[in-house]
N, C-alpha and C. Protein backbone atom coordinates (compact mmCIF):
# COMPACT_ATOMS: atom_id res chain seq x y z
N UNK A 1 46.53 -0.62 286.05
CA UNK A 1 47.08 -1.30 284.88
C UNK A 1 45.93 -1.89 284.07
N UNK A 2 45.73 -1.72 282.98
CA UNK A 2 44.76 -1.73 281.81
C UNK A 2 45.36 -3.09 280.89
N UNK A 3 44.93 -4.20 281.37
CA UNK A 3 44.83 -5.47 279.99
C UNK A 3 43.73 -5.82 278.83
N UNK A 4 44.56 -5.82 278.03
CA UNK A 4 43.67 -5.90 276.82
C UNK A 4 44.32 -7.20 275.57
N UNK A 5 43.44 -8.56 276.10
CA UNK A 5 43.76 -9.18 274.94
C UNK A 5 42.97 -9.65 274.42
N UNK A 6 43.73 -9.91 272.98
CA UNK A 6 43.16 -9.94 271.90
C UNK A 6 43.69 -11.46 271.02
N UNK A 7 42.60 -11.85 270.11
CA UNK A 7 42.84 -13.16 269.60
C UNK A 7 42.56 -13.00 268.61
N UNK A 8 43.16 -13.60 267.47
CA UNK A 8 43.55 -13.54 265.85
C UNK A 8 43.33 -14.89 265.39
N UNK A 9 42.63 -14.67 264.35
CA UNK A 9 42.58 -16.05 263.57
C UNK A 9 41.95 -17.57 264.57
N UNK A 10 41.20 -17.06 265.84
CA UNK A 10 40.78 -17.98 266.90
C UNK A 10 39.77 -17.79 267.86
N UNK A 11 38.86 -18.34 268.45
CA UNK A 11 38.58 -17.68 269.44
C UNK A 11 38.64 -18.39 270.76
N UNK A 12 39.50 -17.79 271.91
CA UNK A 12 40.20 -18.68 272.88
C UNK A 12 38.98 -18.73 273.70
N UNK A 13 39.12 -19.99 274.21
CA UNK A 13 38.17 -20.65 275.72
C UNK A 13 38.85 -19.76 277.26
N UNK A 14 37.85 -19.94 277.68
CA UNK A 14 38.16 -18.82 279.10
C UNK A 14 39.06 -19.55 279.77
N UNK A 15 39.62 -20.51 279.74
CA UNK A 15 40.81 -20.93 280.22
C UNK A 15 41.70 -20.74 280.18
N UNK A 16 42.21 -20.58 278.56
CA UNK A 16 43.16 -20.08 278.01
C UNK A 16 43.48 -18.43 278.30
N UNK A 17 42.23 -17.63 278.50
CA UNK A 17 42.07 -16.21 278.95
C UNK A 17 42.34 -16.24 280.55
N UNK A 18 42.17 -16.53 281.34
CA UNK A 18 41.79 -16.90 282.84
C UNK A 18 43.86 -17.39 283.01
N UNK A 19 44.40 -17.43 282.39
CA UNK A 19 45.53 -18.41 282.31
C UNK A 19 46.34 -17.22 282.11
N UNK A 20 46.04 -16.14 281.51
CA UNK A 20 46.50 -15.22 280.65
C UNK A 20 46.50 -14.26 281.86
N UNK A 21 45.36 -14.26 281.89
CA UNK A 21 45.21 -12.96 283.15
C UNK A 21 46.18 -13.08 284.37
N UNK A 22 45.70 -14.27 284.78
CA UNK A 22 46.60 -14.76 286.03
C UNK A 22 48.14 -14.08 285.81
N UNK A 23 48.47 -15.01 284.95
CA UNK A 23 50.24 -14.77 284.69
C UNK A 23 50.26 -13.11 284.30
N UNK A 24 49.61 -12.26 284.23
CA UNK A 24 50.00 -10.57 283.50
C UNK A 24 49.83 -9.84 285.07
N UNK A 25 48.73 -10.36 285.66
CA UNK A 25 49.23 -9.39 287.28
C UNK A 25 50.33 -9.41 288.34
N UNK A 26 50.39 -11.11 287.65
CA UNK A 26 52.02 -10.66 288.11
C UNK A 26 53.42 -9.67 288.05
N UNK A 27 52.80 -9.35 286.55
CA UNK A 27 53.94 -8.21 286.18
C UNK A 27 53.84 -7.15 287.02
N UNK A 28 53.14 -6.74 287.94
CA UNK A 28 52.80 -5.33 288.68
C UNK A 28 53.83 -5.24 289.78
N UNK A 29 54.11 -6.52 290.31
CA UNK A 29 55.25 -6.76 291.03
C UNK A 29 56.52 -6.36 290.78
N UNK A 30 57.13 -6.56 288.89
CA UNK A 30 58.10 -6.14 288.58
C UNK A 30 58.07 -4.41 288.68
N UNK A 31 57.40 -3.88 288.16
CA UNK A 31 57.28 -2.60 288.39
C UNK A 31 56.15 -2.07 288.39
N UNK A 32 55.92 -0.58 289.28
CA UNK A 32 54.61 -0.18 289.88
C UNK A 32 54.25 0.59 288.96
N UNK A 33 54.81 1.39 288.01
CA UNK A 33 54.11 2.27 287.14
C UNK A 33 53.75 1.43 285.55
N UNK A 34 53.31 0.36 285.34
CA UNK A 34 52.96 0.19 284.04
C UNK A 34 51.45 0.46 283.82
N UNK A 35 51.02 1.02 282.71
CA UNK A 35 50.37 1.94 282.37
C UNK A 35 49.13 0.63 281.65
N UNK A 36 49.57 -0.12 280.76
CA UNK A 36 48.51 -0.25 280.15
C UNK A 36 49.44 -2.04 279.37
N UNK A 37 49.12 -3.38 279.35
CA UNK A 37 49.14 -4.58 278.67
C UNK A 37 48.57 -4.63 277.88
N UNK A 38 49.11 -4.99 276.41
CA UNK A 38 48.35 -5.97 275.23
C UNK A 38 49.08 -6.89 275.11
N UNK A 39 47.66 -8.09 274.91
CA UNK A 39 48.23 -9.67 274.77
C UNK A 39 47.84 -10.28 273.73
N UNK A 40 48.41 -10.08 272.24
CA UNK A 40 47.83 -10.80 271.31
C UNK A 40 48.19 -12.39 270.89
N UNK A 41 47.21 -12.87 271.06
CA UNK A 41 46.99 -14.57 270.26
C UNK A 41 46.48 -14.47 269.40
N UNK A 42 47.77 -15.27 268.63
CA UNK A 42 47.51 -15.27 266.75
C UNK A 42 47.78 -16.69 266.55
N UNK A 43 47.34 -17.32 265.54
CA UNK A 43 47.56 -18.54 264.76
C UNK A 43 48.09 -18.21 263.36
N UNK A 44 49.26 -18.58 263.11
CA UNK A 44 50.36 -18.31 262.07
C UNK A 44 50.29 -19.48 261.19
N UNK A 45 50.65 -19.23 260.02
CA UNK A 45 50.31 -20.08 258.82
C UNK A 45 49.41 -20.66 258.87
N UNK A 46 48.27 -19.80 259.10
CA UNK A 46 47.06 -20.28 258.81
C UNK A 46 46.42 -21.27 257.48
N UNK A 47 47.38 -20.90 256.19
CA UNK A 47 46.97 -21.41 254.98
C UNK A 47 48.06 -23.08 255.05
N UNK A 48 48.70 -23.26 255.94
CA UNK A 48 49.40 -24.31 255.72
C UNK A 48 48.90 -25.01 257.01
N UNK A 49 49.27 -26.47 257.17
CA UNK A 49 48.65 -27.53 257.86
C UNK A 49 49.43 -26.83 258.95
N UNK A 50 50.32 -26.38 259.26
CA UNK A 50 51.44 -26.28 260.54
C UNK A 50 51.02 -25.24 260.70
N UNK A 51 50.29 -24.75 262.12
CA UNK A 51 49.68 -23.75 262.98
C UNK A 51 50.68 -23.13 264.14
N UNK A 52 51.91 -22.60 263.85
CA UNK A 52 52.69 -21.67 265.39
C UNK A 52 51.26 -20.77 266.34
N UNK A 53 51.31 -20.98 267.24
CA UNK A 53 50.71 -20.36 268.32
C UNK A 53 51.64 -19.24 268.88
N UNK A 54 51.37 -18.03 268.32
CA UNK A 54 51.99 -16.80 268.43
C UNK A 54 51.56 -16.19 269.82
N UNK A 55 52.24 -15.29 270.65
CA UNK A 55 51.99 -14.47 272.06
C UNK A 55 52.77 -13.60 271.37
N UNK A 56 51.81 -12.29 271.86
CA UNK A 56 52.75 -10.96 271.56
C UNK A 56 52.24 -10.58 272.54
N UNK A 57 53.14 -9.92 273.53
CA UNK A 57 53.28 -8.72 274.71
C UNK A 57 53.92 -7.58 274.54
N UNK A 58 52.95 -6.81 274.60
CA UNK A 58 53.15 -5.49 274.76
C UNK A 58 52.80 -4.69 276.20
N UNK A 59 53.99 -3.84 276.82
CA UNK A 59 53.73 -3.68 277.87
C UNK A 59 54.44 -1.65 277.92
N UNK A 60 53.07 -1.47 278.28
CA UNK A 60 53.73 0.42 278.28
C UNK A 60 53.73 0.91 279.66
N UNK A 61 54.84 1.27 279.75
CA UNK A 61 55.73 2.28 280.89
C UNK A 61 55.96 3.46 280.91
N UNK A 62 55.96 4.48 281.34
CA UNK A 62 56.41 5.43 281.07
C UNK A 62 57.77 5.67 280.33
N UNK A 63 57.67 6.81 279.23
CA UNK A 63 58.93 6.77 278.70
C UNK A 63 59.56 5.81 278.06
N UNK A 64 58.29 4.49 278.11
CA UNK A 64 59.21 3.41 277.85
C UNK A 64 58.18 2.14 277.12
N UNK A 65 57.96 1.68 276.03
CA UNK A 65 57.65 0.81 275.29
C UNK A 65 58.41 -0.87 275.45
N UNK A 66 57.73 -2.13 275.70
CA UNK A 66 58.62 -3.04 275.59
C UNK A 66 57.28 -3.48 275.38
N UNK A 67 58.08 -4.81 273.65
CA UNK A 67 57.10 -5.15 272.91
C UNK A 67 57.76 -6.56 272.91
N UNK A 68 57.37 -8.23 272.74
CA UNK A 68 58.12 -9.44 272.76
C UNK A 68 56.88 -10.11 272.09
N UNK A 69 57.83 -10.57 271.18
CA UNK A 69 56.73 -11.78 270.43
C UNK A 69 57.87 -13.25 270.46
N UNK A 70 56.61 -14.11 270.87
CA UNK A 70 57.35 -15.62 270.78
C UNK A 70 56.19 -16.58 270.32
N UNK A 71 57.03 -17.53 269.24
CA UNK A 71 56.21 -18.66 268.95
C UNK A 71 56.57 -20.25 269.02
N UNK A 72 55.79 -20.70 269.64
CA UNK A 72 55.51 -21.97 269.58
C UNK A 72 54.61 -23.17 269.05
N UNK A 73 54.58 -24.33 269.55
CA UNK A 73 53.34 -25.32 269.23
C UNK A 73 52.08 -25.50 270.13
N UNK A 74 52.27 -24.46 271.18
CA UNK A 74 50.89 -24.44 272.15
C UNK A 74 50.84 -22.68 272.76
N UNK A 75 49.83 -22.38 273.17
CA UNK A 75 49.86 -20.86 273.50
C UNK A 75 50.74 -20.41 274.70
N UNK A 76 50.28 -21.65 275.51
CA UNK A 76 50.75 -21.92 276.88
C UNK A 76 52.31 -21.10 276.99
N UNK A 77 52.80 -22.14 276.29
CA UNK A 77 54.57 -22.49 275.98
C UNK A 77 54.82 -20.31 275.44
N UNK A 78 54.22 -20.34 274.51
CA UNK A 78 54.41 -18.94 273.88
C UNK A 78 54.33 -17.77 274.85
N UNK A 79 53.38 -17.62 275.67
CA UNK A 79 52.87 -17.02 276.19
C UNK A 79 54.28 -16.77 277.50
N UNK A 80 54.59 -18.14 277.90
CA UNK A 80 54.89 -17.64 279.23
C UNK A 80 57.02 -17.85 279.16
N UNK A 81 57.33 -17.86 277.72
CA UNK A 81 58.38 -17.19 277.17
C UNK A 81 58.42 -16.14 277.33
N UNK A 82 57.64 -15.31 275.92
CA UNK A 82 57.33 -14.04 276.06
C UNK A 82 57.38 -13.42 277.35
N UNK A 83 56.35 -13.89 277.82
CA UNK A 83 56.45 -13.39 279.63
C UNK A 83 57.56 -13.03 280.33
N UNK A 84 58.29 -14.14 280.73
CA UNK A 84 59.81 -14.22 280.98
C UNK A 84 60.61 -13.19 280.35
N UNK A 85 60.68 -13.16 279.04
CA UNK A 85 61.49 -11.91 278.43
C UNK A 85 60.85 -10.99 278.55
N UNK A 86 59.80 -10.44 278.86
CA UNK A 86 59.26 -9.25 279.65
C UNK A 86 59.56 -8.71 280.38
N UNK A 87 59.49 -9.91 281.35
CA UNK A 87 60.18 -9.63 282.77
C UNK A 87 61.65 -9.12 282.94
N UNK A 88 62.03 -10.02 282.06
CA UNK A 88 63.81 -9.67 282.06
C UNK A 88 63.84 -8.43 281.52
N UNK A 89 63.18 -7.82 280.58
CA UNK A 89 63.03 -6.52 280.45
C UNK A 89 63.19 -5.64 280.83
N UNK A 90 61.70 -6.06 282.04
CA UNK A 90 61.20 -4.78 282.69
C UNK A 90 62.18 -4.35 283.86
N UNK A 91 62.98 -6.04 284.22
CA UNK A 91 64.26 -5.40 285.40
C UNK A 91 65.44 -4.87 285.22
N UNK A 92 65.58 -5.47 283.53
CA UNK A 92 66.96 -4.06 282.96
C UNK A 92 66.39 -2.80 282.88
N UNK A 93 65.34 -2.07 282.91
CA UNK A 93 64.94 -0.97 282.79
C UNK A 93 64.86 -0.15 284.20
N UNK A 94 64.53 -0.97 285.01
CA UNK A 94 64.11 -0.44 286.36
C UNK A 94 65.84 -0.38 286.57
N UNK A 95 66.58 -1.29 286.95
CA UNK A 95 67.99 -1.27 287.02
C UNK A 95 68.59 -0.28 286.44
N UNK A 96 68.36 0.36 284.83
CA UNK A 96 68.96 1.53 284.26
C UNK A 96 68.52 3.00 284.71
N UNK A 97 67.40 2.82 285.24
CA UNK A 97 66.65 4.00 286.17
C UNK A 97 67.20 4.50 287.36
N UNK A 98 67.60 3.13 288.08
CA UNK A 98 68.09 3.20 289.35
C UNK A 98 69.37 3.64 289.25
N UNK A 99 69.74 3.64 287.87
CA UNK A 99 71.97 3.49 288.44
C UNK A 99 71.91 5.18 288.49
């Protein structure tokens, strides 16, 4: 499984990356064939005082694309939404495989 993230409009501290990583190998658990993660961090309304901390996950499967964007007021919070609806994703898919 191939992660690749990426940061927009920022450049994140290895904590914030290290934080990232952690929580995405978990997904290998949900299912054994995913192919390849992108994790983009963006900062939204950049031109206005109010900054959303965007997570986009993208996660490729065979046959199968699942993409989730969520925003919040910290990456943290964004990130491990997104995540969650990933997950919930990735087990309606495996479940539609299986029936």
């Amino acid at each position: 499984m191939n992660v690749n993230i990426q940061t927009v409009h920022f450049d994140a501290d290895s904590k914030l990356l290290a934080y990232v990583e952690k929580k995405i190998a978990k997904l290998q658990q949900f299912h054994d064939r995913i192919t390849n993660v992108d994790v983009y961090l963006k900062l939204d309304n950049v031109v206005h005082n109010i900054k959303d901390k965007v997570a986009e996950i993208s996660v490729h499967l065979p046959k199968c694309d699942i993409f989730v964007k969520h925003s919040s007021k910290s990456f943290e919070e964004s990130f491990d939404e997104a995540l969650d609806a990933v997950i919930l994703q990735i087990k309606r898919k495996k479940e539609m495989l299986a029936a």
